[in-house]
Protein backbone atom coordinates (compact mmCIF):
# COMPACT_ATOMS: atom_id res chain seq x y z
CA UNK A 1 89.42 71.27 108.06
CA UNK A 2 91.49 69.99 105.00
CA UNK A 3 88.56 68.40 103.58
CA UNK A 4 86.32 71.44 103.78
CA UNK A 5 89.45 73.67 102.25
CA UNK A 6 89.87 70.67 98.90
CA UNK A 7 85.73 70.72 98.84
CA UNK A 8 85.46 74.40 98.86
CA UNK A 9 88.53 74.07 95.94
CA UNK A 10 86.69 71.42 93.90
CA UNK A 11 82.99 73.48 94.09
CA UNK A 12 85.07 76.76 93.21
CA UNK A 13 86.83 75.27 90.15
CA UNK A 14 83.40 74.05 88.81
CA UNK A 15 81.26 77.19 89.35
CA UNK A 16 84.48 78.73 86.90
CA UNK A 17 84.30 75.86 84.42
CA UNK A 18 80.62 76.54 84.35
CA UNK A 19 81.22 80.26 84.01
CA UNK A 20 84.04 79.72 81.32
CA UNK A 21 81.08 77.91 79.03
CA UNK A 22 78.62 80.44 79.92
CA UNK A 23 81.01 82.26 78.09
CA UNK A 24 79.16 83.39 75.27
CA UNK A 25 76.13 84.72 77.08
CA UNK A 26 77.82 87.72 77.69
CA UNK A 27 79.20 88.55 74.28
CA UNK A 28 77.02 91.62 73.88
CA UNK A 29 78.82 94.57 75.08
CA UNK A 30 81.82 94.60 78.08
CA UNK A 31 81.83 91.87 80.89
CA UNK A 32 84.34 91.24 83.86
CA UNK A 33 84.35 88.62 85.69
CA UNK A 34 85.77 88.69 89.08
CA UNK A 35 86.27 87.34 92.19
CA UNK A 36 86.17 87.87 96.15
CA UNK A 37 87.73 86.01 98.67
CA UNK A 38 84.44 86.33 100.92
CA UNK A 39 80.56 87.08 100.74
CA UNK A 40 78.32 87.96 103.52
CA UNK A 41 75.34 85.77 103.78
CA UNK A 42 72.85 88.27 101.98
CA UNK A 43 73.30 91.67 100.07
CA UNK A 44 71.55 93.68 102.90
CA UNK A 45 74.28 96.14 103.89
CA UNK A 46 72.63 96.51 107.03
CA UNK A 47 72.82 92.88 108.07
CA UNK A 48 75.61 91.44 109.88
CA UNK A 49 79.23 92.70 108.05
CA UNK A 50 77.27 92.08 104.75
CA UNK A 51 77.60 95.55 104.22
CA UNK A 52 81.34 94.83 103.06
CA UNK A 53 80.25 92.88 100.34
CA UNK A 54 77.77 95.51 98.72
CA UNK A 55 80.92 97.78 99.07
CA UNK A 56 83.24 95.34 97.54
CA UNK A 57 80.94 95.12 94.38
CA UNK A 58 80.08 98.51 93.59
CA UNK A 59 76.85 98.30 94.80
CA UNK A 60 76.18 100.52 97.80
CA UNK A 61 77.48 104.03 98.91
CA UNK A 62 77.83 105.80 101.94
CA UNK A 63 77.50 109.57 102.90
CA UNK A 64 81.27 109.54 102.75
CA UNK A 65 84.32 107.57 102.38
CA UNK A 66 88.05 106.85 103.08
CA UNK A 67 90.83 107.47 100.07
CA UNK A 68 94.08 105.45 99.69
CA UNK A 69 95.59 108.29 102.36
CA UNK A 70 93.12 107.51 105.06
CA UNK A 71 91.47 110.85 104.43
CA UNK A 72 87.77 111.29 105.07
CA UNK A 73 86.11 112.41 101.70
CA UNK A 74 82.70 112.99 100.30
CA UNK A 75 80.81 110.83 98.51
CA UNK A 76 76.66 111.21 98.47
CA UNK A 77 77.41 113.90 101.14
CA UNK A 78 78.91 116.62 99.19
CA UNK A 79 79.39 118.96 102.18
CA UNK A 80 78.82 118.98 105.78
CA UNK A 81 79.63 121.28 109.18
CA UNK A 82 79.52 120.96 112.18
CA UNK A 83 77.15 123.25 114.19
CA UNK A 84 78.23 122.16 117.45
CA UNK A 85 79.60 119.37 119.60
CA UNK A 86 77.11 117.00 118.87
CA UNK A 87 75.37 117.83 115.66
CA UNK A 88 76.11 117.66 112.03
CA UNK A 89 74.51 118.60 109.10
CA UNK A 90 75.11 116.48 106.13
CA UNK A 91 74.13 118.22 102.51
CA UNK A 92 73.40 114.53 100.11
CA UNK A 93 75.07 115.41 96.55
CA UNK A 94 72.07 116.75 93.62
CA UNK A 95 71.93 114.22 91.03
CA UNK A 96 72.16 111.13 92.91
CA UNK A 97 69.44 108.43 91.97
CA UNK A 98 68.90 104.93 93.14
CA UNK A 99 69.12 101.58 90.41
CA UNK A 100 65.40 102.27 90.24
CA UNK A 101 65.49 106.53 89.40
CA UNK A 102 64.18 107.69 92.43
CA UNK A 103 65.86 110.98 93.79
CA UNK A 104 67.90 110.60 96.96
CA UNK A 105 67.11 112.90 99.37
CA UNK A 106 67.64 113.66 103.08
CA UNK A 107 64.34 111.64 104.13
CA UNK A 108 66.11 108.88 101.84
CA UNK A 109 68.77 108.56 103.91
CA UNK A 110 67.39 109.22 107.22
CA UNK A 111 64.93 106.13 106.48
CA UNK A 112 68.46 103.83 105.23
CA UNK A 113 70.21 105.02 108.27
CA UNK A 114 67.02 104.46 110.62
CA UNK A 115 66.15 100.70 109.09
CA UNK A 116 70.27 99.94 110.17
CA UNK A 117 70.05 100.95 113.03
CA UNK A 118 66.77 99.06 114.06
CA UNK A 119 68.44 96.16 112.77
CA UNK A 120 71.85 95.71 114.53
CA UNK A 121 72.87 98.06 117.81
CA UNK A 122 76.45 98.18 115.97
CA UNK A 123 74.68 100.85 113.83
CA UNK A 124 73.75 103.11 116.59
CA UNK A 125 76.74 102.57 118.73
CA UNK A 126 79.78 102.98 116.40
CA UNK A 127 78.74 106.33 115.22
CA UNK A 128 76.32 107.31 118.59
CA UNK A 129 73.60 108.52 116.76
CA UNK A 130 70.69 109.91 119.01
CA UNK A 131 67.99 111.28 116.35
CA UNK A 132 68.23 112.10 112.59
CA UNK A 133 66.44 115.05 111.00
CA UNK A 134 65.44 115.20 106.88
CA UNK A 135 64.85 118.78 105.23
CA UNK A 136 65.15 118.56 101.80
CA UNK A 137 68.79 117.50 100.68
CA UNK A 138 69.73 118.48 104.08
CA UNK A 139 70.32 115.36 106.92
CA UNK A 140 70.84 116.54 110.81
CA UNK A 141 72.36 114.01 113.18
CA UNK A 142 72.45 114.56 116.65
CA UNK A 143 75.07 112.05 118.33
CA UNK A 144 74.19 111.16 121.76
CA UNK A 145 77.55 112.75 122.92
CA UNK A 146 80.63 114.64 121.28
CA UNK A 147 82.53 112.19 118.98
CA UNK A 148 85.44 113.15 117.02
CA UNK A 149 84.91 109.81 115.33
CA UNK A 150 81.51 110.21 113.83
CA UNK A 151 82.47 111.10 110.33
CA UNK A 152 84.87 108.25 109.66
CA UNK A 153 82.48 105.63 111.43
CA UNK A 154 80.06 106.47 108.46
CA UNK A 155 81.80 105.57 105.98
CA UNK A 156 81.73 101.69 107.50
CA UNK A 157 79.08 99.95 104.84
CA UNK A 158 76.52 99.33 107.35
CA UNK A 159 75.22 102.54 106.88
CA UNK A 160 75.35 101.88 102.80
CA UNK A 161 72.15 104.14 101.73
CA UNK A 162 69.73 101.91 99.75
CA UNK A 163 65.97 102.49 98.66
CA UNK A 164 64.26 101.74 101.90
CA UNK A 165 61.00 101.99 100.60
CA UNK A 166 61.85 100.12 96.96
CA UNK A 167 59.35 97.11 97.43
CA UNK A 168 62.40 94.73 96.59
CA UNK A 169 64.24 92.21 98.69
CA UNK A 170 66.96 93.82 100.70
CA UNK A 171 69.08 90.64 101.23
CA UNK A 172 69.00 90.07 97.13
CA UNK A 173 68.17 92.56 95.42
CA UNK A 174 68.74 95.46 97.24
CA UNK A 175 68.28 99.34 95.25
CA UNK A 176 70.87 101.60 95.90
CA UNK A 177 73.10 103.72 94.22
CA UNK A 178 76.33 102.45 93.58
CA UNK A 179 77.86 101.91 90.00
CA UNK A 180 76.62 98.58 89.46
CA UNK A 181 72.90 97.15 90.39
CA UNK A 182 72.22 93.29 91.25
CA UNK A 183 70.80 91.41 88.35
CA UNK A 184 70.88 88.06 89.96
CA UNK A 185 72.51 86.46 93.85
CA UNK A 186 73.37 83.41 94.97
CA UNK A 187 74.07 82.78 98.52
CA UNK A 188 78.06 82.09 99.30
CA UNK A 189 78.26 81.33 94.95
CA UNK A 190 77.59 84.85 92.56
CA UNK A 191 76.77 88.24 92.39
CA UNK A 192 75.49 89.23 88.90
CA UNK A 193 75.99 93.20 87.86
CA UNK A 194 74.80 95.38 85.34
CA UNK A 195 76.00 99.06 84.73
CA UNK A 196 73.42 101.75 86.27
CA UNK A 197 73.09 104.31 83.38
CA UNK A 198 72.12 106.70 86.00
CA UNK A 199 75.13 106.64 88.08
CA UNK A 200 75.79 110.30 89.70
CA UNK A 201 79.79 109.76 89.25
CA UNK A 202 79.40 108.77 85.61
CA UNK A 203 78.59 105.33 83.68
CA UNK A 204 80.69 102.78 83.80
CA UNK A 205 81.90 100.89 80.52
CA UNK A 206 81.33 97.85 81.84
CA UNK A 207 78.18 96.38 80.88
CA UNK A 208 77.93 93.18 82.95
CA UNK A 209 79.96 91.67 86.00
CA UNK A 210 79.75 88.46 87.28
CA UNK A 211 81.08 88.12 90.77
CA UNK A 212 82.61 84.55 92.41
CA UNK A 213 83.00 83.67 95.63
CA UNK A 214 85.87 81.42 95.74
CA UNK A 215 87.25 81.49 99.29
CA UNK A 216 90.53 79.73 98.99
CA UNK A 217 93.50 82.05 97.96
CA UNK A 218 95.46 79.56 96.00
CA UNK A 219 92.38 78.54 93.49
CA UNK A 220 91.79 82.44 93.18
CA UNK A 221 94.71 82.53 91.56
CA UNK A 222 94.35 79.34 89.73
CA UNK A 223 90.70 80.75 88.09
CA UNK A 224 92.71 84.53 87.05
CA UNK A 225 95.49 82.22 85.29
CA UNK A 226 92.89 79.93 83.82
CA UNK A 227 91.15 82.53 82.13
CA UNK A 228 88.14 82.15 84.24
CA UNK A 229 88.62 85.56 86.01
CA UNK A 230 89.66 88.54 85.05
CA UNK A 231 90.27 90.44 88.24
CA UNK A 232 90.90 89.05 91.63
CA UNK A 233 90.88 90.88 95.33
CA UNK A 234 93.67 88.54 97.39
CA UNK A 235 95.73 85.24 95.71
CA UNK A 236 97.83 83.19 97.84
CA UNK A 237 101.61 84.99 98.54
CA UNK A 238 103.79 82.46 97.59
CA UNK A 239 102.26 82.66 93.71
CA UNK A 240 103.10 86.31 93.52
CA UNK A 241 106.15 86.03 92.00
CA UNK A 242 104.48 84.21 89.51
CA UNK A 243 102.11 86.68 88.70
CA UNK A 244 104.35 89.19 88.94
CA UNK A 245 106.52 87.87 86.24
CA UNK A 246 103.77 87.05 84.00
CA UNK A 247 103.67 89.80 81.33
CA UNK A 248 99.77 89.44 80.84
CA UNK A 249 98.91 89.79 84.35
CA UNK A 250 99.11 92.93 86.78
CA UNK A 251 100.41 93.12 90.08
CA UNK A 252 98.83 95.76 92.60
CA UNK A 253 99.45 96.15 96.45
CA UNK A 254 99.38 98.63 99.00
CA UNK A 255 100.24 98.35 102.85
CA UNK A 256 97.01 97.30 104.29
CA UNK A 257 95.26 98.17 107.80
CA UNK A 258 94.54 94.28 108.09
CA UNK A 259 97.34 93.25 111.12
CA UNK A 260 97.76 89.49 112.56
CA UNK A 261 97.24 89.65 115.96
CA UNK A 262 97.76 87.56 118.75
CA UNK A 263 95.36 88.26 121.09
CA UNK A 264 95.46 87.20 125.49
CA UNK A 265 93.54 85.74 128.08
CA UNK A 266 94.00 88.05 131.08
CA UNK A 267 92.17 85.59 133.03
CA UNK A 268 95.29 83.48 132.17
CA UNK A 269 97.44 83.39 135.56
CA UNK A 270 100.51 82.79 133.32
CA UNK A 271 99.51 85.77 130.87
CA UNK A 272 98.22 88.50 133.60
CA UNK A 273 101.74 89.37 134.50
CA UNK A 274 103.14 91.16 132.24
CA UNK A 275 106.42 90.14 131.67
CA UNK A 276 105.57 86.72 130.66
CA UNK A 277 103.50 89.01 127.79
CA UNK A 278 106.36 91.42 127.31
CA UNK A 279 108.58 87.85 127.09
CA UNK A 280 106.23 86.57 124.43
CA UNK A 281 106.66 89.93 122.14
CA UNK A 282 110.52 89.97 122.60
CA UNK A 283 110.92 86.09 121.57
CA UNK A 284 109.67 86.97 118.09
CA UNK A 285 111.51 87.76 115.60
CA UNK A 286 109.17 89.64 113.57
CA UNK A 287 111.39 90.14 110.28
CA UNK A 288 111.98 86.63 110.13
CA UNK A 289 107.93 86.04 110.45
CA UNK A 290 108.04 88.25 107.47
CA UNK A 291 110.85 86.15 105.47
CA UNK A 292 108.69 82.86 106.13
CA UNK A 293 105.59 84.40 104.47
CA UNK A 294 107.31 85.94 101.96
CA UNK A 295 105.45 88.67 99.63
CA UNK A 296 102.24 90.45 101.16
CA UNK A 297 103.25 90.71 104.46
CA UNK A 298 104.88 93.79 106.64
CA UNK A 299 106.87 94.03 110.09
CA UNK A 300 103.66 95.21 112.36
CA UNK A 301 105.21 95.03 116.34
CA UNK A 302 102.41 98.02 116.60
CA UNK A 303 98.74 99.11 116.98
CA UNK A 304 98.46 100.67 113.51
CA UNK A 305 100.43 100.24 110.48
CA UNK A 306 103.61 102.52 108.44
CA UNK A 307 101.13 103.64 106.20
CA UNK A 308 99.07 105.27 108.74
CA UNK A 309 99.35 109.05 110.44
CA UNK A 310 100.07 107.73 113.47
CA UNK A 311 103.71 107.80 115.13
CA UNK A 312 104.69 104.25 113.74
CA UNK A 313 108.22 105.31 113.20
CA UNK A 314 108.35 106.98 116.69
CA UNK A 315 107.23 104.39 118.74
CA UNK A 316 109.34 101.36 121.16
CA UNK A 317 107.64 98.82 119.20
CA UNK A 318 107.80 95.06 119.83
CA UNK A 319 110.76 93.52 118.42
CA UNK A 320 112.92 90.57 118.75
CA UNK A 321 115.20 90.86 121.90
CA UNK A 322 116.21 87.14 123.55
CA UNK A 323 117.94 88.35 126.47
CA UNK A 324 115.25 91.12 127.03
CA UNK A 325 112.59 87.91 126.89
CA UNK A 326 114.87 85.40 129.34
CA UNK A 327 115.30 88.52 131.63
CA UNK A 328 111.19 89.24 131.49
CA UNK A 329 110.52 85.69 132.39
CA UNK A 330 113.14 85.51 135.20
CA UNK A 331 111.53 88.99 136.24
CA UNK A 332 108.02 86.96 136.45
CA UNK A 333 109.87 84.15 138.51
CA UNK A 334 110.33 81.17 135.24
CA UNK A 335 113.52 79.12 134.98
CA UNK A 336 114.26 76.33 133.58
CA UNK A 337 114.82 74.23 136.75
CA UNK A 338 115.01 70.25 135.18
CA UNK A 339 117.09 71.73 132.00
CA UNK A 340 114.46 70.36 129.35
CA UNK A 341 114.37 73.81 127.58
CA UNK A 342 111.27 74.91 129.00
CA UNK A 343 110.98 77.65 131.66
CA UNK A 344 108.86 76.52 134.96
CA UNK A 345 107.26 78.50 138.24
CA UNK A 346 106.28 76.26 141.41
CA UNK A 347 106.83 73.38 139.11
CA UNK A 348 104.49 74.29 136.57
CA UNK A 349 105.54 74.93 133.08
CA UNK A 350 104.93 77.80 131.10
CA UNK A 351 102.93 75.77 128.29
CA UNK A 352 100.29 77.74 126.17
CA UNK A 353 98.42 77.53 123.44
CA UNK A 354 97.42 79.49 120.29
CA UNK A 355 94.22 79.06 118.93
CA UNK A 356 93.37 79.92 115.24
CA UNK A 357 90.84 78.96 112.21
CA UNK A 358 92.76 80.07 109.52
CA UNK A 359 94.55 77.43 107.83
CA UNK A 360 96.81 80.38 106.17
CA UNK A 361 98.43 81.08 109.71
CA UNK A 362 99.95 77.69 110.35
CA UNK A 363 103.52 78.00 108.79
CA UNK A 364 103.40 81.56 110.95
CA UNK A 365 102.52 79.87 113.97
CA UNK A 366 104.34 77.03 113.46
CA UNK A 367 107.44 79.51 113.11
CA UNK A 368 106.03 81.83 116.03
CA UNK A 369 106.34 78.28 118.23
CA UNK A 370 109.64 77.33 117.02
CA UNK A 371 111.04 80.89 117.97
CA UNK A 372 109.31 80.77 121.39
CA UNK A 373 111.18 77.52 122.34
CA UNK A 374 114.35 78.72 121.91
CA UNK A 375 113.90 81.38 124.94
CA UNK A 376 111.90 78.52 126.68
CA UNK A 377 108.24 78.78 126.18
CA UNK A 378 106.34 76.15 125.34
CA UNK A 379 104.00 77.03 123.05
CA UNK A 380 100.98 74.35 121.74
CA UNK A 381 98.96 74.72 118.10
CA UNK A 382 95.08 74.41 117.84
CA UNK A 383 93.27 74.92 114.83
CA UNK A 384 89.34 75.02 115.23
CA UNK A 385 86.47 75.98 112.60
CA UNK A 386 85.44 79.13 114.49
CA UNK A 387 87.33 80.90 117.53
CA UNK A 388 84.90 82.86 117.74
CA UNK A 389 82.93 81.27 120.79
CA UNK A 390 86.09 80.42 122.47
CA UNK A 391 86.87 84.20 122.71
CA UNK A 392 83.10 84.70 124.16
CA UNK A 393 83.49 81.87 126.63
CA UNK A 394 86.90 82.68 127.72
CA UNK A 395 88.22 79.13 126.80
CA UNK A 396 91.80 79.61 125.61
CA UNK A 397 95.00 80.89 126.27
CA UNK A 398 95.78 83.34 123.12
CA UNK A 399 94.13 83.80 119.97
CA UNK A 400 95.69 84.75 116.32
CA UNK A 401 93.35 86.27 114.14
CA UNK A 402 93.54 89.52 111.41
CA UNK A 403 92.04 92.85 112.23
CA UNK A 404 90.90 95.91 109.74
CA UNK A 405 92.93 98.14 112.71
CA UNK A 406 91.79 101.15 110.42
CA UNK A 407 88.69 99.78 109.00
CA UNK A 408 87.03 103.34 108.97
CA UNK A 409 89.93 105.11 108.23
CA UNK A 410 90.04 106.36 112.25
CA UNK A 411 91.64 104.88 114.98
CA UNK A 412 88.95 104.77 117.21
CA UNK A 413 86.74 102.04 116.18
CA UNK A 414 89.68 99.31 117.07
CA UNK A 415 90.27 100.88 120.36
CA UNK A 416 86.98 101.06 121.36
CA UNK A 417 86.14 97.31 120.27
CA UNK A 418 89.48 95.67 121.45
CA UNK A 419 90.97 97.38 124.60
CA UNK A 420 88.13 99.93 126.28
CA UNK A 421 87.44 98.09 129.50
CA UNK A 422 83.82 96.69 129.51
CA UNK A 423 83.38 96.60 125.53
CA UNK A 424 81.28 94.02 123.89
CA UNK A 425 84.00 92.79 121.32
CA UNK A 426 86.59 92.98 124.45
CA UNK A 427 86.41 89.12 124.75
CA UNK A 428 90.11 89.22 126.18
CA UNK A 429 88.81 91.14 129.29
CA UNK A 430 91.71 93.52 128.66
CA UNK A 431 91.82 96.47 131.13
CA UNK A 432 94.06 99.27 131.67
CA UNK A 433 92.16 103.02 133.39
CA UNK A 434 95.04 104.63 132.23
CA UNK A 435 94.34 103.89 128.46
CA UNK A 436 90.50 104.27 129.08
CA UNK A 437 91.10 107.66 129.66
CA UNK A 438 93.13 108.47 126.71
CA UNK A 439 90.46 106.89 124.65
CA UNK A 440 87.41 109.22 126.48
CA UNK A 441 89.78 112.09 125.11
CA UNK A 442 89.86 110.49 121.53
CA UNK A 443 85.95 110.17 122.00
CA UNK A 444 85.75 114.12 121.99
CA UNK A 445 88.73 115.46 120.26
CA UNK A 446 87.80 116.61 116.41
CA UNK A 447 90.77 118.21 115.39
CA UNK A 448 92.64 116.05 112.99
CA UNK A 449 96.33 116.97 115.02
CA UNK A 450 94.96 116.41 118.26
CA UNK A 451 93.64 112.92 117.53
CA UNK A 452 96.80 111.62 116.23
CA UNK A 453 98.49 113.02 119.37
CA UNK A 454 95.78 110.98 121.38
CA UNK A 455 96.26 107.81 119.20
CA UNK A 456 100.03 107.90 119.42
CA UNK A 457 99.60 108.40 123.52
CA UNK A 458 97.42 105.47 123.38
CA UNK A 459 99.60 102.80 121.41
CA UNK A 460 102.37 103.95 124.01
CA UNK A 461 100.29 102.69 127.00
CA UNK A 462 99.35 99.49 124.77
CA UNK A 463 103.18 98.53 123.98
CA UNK A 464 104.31 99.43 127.55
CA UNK A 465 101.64 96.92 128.69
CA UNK A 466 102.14 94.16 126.03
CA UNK A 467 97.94 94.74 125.59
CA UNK A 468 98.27 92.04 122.41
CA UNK A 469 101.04 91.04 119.99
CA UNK A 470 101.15 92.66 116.42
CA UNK A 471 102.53 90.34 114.56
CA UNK A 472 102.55 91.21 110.69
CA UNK A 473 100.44 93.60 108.57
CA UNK A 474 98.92 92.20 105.39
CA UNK A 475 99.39 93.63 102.33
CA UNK A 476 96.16 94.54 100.26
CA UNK A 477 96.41 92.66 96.20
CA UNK A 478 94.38 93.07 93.55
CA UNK A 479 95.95 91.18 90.25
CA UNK A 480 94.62 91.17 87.08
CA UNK A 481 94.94 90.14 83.83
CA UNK A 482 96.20 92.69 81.23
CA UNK A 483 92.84 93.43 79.38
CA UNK A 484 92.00 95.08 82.91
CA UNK A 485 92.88 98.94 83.29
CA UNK A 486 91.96 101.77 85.98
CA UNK A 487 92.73 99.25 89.02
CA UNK A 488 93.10 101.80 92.11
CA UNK A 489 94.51 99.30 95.29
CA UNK A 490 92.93 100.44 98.44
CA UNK A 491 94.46 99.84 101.82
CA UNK A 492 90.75 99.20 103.58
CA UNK A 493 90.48 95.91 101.66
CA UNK A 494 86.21 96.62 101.68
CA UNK A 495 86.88 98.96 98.29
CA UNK A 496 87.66 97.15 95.04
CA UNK A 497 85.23 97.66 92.75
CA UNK A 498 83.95 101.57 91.49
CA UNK A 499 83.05 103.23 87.95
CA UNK A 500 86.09 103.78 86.73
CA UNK A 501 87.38 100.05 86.06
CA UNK A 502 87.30 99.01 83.08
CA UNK A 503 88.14 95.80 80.84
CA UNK A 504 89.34 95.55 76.58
């Protein structure tokens, strides 16, 4: 894993000594180079979570979109009602064009949203479309059942609207009708930009953008102070306070919805009671998780962060409570019976692991299992390239990962994923009726007070039952340097770039 990480360093400080000589190409007009922290394997919105990308770049739309208060707003739809419990009538904006001129109109969009939806079921599930309807700048969906969800779950990038019927390649040169159209891809290396002209929301004054991929935080940061970079989404925490007191760079960060999460195996004897779970919460000490990492990190110890609508302040979250953890794991039947600091039931141990591929979250874990021993759990550290088919096939005892918890803005989404019993993405096997039917009540509840009612309702039942441990929310950074102006920070960390950035 090291290797790969000082590999993925060397390639990345290359590809920005190359750009750094290209230099001079781009002396006509404005250029900004930047750099993201991820790519998706293509540009095709529609494909996989690729769809973040486009967003990130300032390349794709949606019908609407989420501002920095979580609010639902419009974007190519400039209007829309509600004609009854399951259909909506979206009105797309006058004016809007794709990269290559053509008018977007309602059959535009119904053909973007019907190519997504052919192409992964996560595009007719997460906002339950059952038919779509074009008349003129008019678009009628008809959701399979009432959803008070629907609006938000369009704004996720998968239903980006691009050119369906442009003649290009979708996965690298796709024609849509963001600020910024692709001049030139290369898989996992660049994204090269040029300002649309025609943009509905007004020019930019950039005239070219290069894009990097350069996946480790710490030579992020290394490229912005090197001059190779202008603008950066993410640097490693501990070289904040450099940044910060550099006065020709820019500091920008707002309370993200991305949470570290340790996720459990309920088909874990130890971990299907309970109180060994409830044990596990209360023998962290969350604020000092917090003073380990150091900038860019929050207290979580809930479903959904502060900076959301949704009862943070108000809830019994998970906090750090020894004697609350020793009495939860003598409740469960644990003591430490041969006095080597580790509880034991029928002469097993409690021993588990945590299993995580980020190499980020070792001096967290490492802290997590230092503060887990002193109330007598033993806890073991595995880092793998991908957890992602241990969660399918069940083989582990918890896994730490980060979550968007509010990636469209709505609650909904993560609940439905995560903790609805029988869910695709519900790996853990969590399953609690009682919670089920607070989120069927979500499904069909539109009015903005009565869902955060229903969400607060829900994280109650989550916390009561330890469903997973929140450990800390990650704050969202963009830093610049100071020729950079008109940087807005967004808490969904899939917005970054839009028309109004601009560069000396």
């Amino acid at each position: 894993m090291a290797n790969k990480r000082m590999i993925s360093r060397i390639l990345a400080l290359t590809l920005c000594l190359a750009l750094a000589l290209m230099g001079g190409a781009f002396a006509e007009g404005k250029h900004l180079n930047a750099a993201l922290y991820w790519f998706g394997g293509s540009l095709d919105a529609a494909a996989d979570w690729d769809g973040w990308t486009t967003c990130r770049a300032g390349i794709t739309e949606t019908l609407v979109t989420v501002n920095e208060k979580y609010e639902i707003v419009p974007l190519l739809a400039d209007s829309w009602e509600q004609t009854d419990d399951t259909t909506w009538v979206m009105h797309i904006r006058e004016g809007v064009t794709f990269h290559n001129g053509k008018p977007v109109d309602g059959e535009a969009v119904k053909k973007s949203f019907e190519r997504a939806m052919t192409m992964q079921d996560r595009a007719v599930s997460a906002a339950k479309i059952a038919s779509i309807e074009a008349d003129g700048q008019n678009v009628t969906i008809t959701t399979t059942e009432p959803f008070g969800a629907f609006l938000a779950n369009i704004s996720e990038p998968m239903y980006s609207i691009i050119d369906v019927d442009a003649g290009t390649d979708f996965a690298s040169a796709p024609v849509a009708t963001g600020p910024f159209m692709v001049t030139g891809f290369e898989v996992n290396t660049q994204i090269d930009l040029a300002r649309y002209e025609g943009y509905w929301g007004g020019a930019s004054d950039i005239d070219t953008m290069t894009i990097l991929m350069i996946d480790d935080d710490s030579t992020r940061g290394m490229a912005l102070q090197g001059g190779q970079v202008d603008i950066v989404q993410r640097i490693a925490w501990t070289d904040i306070p450099a940044f910060e007191a550099d006065s020709n760079m820019q500091v920008f960060d707002t309370q993200g919805a991305r949470t570290r999460i340790l996720s459990f195996n309920y088909e874990n004897p130890f971990l299907a009671d309970v109180n060994v779970r409830k044990a596990i919460a209360a023998g962290i000490n969350y604020e000092a998780l917090v003073g380990v990492l150091g900038s860019g990190v929050s207290v979580a110890g809930a479903p959904y962060p502060a900076s959301s609508p949704y009862g943070y302040d108000t809830l019994d979250r998970q906090t750090y409570d020894a004697e609350a953890a020793a009495k939860y794991l003598a409740d469960a039947g644990f003591e430490d019976v041969d006095g080597n600091g580790y509880v034991e039931k029928d002469g097993q141990e409690l021993t588990l692991t945590i299993t995580y591929s980020n190499g980020s979250f070792t001096t967290m874990l490492e802290a997590v299992q230092d503060m887990l021993k002193q109330v007598g759990i033993h806890i073991e550290l595995q880092i793998v390239d991908s957890t992602s088919e241990l969660g399918e096939s069940g083989s582990y005892d918890m896994l730490c990962g980060n979550t968007q918890v509010l990636s469209t803005g709505d609650p909904q989404w993560y609940l439905d994923s995560f903790f609805k019993t029988d869910s695709s993405n519900n790996v853990t096997h969590y399953s609690n009726p009682a919670l089920d039917e607070v989120i069927a009540k979500l499904a069909q509840t539109f009015d903005i007070a009565g869902r955060e009612e229903l969400t607060i309702e829900a994280e109650k039942i989550m916390l009561e039952d330890c469903a997973a441990i929140w450990l800390v929310g990650e704050n969202n950074f963009v830093v610049a340097n100071s020729k950079v102006s008109n940087i807005t920070p967004y808490p969904i960390d899939y917005y970054f770039v839009d028309n109004h950035l601009s560069i000396d």
